[in-house]
PDB file of N, CA and C in Angstrom:
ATOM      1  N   UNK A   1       0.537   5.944   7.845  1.00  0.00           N
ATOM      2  CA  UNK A   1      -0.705   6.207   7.154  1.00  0.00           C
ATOM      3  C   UNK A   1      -0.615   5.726   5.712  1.00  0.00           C
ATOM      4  N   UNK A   2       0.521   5.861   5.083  1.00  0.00           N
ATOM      5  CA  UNK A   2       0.473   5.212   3.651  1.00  0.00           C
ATOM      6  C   UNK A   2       0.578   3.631   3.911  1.00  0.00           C
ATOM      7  N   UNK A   3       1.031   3.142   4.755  1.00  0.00           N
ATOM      8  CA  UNK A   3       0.915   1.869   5.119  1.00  0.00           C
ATOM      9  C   UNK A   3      -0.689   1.128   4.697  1.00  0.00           C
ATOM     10  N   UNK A   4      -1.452   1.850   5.214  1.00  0.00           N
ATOM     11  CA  UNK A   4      -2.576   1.764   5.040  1.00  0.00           C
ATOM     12  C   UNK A   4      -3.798   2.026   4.026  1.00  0.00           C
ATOM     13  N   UNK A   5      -3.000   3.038   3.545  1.00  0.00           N
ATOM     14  CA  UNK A   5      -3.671   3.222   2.351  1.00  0.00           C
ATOM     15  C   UNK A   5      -3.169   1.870   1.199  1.00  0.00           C
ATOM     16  N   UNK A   6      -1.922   1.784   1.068  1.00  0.00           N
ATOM     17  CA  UNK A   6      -1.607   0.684   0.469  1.00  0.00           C
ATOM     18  C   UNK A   6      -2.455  -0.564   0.668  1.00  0.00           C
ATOM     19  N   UNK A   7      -3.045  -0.783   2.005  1.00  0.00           N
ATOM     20  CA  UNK A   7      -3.459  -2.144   2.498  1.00  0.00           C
ATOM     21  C   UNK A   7      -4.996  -1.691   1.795  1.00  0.00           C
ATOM     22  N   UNK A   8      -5.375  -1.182   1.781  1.00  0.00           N
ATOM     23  CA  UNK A   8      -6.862  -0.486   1.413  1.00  0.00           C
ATOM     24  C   UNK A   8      -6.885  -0.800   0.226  1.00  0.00           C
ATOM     25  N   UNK A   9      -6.125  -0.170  -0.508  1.00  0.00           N
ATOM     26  CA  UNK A   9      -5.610  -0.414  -2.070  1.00  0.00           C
ATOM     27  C   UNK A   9      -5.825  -1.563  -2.286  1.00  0.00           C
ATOM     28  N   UNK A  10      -4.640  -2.374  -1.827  1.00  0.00           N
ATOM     29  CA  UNK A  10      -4.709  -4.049  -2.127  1.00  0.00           C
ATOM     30  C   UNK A  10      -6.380  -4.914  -1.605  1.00  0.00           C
ATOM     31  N   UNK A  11      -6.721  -4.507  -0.551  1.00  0.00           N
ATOM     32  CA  UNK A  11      -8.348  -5.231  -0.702  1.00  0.00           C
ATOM     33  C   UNK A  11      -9.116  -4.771  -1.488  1.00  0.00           C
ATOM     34  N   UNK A  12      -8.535  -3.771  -2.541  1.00  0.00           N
ATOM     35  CA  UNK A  12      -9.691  -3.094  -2.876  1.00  0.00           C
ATOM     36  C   UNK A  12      -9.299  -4.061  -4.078  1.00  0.00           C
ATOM     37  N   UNK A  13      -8.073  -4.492  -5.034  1.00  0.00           N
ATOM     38  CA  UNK A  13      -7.578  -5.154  -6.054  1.00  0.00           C
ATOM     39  C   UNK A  13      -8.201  -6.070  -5.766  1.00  0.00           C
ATOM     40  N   UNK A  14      -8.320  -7.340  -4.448  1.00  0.00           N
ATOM     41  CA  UNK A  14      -8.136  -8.813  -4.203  1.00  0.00           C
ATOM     42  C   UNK A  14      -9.736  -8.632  -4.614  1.00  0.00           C
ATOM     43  N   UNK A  15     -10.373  -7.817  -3.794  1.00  0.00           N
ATOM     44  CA  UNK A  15     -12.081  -7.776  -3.918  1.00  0.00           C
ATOM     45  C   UNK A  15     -12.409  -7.448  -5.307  1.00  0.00           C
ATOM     46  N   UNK A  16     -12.134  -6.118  -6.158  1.00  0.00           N
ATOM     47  CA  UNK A  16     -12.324  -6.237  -7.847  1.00  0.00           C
ATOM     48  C   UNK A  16     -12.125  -7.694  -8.710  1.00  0.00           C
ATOM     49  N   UNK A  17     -11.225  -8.150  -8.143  1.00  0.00           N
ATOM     50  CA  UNK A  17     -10.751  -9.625  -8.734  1.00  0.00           C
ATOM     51  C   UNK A  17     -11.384 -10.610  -8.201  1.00  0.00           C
ATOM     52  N   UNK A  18     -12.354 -11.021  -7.295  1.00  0.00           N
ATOM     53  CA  UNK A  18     -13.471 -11.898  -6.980  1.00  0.00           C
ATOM     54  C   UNK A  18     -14.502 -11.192  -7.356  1.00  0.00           C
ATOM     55  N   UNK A  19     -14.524 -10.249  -8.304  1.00  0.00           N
ATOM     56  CA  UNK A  19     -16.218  -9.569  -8.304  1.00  0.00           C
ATOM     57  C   UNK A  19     -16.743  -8.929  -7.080  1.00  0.00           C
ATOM     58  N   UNK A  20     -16.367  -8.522  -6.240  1.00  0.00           N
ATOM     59  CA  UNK A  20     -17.366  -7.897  -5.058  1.00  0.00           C
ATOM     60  C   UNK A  20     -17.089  -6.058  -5.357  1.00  0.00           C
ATOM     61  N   UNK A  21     -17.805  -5.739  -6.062  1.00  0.00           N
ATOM     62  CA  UNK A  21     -17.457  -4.411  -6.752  1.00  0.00           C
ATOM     63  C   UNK A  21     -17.900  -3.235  -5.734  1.00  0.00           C
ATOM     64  N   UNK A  22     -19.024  -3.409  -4.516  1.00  0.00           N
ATOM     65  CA  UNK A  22     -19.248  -2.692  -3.693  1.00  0.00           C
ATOM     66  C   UNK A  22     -18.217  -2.529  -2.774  1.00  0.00           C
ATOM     67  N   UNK A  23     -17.543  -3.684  -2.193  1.00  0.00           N
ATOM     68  CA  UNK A  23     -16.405  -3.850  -1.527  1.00  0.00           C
ATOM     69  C   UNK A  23     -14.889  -3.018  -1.542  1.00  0.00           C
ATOM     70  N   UNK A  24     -14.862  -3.236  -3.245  1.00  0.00           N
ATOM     71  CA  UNK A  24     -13.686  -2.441  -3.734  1.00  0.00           C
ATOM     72  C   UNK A  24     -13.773  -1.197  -4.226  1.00  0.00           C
ATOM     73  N   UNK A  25     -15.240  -0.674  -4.183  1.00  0.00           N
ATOM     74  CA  UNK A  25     -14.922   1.053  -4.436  1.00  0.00           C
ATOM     75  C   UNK A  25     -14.618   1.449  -3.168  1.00  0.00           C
ATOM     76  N   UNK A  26     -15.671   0.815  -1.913  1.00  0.00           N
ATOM     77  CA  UNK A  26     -15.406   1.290  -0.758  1.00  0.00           C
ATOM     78  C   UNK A  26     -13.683   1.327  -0.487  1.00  0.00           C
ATOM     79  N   UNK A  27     -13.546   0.527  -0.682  1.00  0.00           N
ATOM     80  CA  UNK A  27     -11.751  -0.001  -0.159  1.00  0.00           C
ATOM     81  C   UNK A  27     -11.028   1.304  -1.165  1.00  0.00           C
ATOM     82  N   UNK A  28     -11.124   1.271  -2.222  1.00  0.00           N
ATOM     83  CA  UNK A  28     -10.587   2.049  -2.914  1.00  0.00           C
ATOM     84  C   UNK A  28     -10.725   3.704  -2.385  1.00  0.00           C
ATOM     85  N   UNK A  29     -12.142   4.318  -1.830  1.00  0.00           N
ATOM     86  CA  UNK A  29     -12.342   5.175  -1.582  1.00  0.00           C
ATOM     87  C   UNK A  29     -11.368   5.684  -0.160  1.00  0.00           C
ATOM     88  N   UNK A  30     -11.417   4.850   0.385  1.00  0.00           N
ATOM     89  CA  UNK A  30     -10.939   4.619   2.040  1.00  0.00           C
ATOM     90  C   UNK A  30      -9.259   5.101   1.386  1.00  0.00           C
ATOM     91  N   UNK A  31      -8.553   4.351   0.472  1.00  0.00           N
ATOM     92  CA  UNK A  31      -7.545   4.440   0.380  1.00  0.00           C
ATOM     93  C   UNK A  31      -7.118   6.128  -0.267  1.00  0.00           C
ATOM     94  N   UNK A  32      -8.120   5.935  -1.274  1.00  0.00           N
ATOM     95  CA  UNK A  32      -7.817   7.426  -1.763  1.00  0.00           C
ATOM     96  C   UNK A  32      -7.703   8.760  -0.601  1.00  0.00           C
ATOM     97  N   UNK A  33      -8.529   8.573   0.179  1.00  0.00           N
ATOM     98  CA  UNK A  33      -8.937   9.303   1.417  1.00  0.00           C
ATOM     99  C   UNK A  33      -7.463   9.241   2.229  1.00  0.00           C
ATOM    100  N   UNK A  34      -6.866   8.297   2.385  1.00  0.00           N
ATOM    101  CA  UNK A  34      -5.931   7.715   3.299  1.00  0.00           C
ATOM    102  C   UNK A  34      -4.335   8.245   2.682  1.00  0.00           C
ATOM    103  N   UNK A  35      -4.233   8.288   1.455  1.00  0.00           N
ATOM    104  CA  UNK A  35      -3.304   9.037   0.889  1.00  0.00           C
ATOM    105  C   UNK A  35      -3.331  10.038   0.557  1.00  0.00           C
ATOM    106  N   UNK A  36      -4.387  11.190   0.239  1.00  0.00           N
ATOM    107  CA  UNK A  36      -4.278  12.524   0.106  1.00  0.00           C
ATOM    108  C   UNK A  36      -4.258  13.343   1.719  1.00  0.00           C
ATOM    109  N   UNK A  37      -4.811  12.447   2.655  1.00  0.00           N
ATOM    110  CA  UNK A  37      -4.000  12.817   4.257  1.00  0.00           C
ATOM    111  C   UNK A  37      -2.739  12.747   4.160  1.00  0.00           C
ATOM    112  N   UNK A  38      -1.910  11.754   3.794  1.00  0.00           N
ATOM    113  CA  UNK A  38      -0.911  11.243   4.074  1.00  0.00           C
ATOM    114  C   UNK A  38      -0.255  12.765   3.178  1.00  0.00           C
ATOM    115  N   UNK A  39      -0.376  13.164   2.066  1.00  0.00           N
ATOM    116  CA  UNK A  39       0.004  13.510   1.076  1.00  0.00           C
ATOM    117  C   UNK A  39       0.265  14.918   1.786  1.00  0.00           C
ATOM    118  N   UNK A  40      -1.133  15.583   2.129  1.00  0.00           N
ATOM    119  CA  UNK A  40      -1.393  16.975   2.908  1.00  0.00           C
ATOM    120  C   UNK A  40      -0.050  16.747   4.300  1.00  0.00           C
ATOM    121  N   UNK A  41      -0.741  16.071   5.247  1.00  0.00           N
ATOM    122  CA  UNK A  41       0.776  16.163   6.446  1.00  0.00           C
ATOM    123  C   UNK A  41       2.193  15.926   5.593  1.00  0.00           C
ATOM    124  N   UNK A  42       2.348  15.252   4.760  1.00  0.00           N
ATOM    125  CA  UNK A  42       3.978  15.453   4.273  1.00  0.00           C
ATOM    126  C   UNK A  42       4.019  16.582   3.867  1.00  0.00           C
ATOM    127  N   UNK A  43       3.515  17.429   2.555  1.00  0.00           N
ATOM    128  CA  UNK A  43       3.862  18.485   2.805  1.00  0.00           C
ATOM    129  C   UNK A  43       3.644  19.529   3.562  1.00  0.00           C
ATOM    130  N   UNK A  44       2.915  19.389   4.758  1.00  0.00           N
ATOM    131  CA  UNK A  44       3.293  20.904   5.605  1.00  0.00           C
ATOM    132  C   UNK A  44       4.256  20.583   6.630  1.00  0.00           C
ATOM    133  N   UNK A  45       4.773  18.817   7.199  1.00  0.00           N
ATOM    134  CA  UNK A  45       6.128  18.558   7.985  1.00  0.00           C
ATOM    135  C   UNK A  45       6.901  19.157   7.475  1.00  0.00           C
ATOM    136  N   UNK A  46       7.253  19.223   5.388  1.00  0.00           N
ATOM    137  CA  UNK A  46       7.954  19.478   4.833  1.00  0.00           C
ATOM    138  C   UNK A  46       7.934  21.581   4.757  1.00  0.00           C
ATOM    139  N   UNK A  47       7.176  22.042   4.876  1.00  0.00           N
ATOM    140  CA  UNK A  47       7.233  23.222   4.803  1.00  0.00           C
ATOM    141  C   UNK A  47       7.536  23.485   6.413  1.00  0.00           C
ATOM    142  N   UNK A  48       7.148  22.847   7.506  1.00  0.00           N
ATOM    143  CA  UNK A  48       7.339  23.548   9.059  1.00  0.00           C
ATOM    144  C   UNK A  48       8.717  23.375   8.930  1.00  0.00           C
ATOM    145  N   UNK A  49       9.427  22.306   8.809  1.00  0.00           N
ATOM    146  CA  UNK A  49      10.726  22.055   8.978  1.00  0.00           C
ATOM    147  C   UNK A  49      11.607  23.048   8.074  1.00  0.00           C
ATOM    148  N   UNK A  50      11.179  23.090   7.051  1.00  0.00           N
ATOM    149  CA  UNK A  50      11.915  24.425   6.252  1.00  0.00           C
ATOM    150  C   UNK A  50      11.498  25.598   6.959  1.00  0.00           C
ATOM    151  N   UNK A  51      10.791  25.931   7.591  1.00  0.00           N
ATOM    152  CA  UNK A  51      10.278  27.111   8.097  1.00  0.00           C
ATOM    153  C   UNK A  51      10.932  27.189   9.574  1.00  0.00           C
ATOM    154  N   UNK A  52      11.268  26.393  10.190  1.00  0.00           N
ATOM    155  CA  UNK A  52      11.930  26.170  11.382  1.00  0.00           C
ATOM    156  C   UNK A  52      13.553  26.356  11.388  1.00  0.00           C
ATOM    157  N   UNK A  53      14.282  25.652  10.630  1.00  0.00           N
ATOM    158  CA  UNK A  53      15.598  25.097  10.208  1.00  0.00           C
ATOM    159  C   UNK A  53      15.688  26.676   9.647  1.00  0.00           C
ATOM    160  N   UNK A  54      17.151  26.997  10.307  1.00  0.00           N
ATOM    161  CA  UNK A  54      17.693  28.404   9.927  1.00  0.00           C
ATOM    162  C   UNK A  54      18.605  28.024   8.584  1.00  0.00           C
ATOM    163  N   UNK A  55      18.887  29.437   7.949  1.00  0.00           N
ATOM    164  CA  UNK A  55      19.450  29.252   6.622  1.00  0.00           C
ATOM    165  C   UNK A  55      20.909  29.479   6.879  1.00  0.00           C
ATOM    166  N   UNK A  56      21.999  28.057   6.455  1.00  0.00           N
ATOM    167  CA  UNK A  56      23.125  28.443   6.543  1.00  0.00           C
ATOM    168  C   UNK A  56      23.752  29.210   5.240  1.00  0.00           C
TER     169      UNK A  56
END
């Protein structure tokens, strides 16, 4: 998923940089969207797995 947000990101740069400014908020938006998912599932893998994993 950050894979993608990255790729989102970058059309959203290539498109700001030819002028297509509708193009690159969208792209930009998509990405923002695409990493605060990404962001939310890492930390609750990161809290299940601590929550799972016994304490030595």
């Amino acid at each position: 998923m950050l894979y993608w947000a990255l790729i989102f990101f970058l059309v959203a740069l290539v498109a700001a940089l030819f002028g297509f400014g509708g193009i690159a908020s969208g792209a930009a938006t998509i990405a923002q969207v695409l990493f605060f998912v990404f962001l939310v599932l890492f930390i609750v893998s990161l809290i299940a797995g601590a929550v799972r994993r016994p304490m030595v």
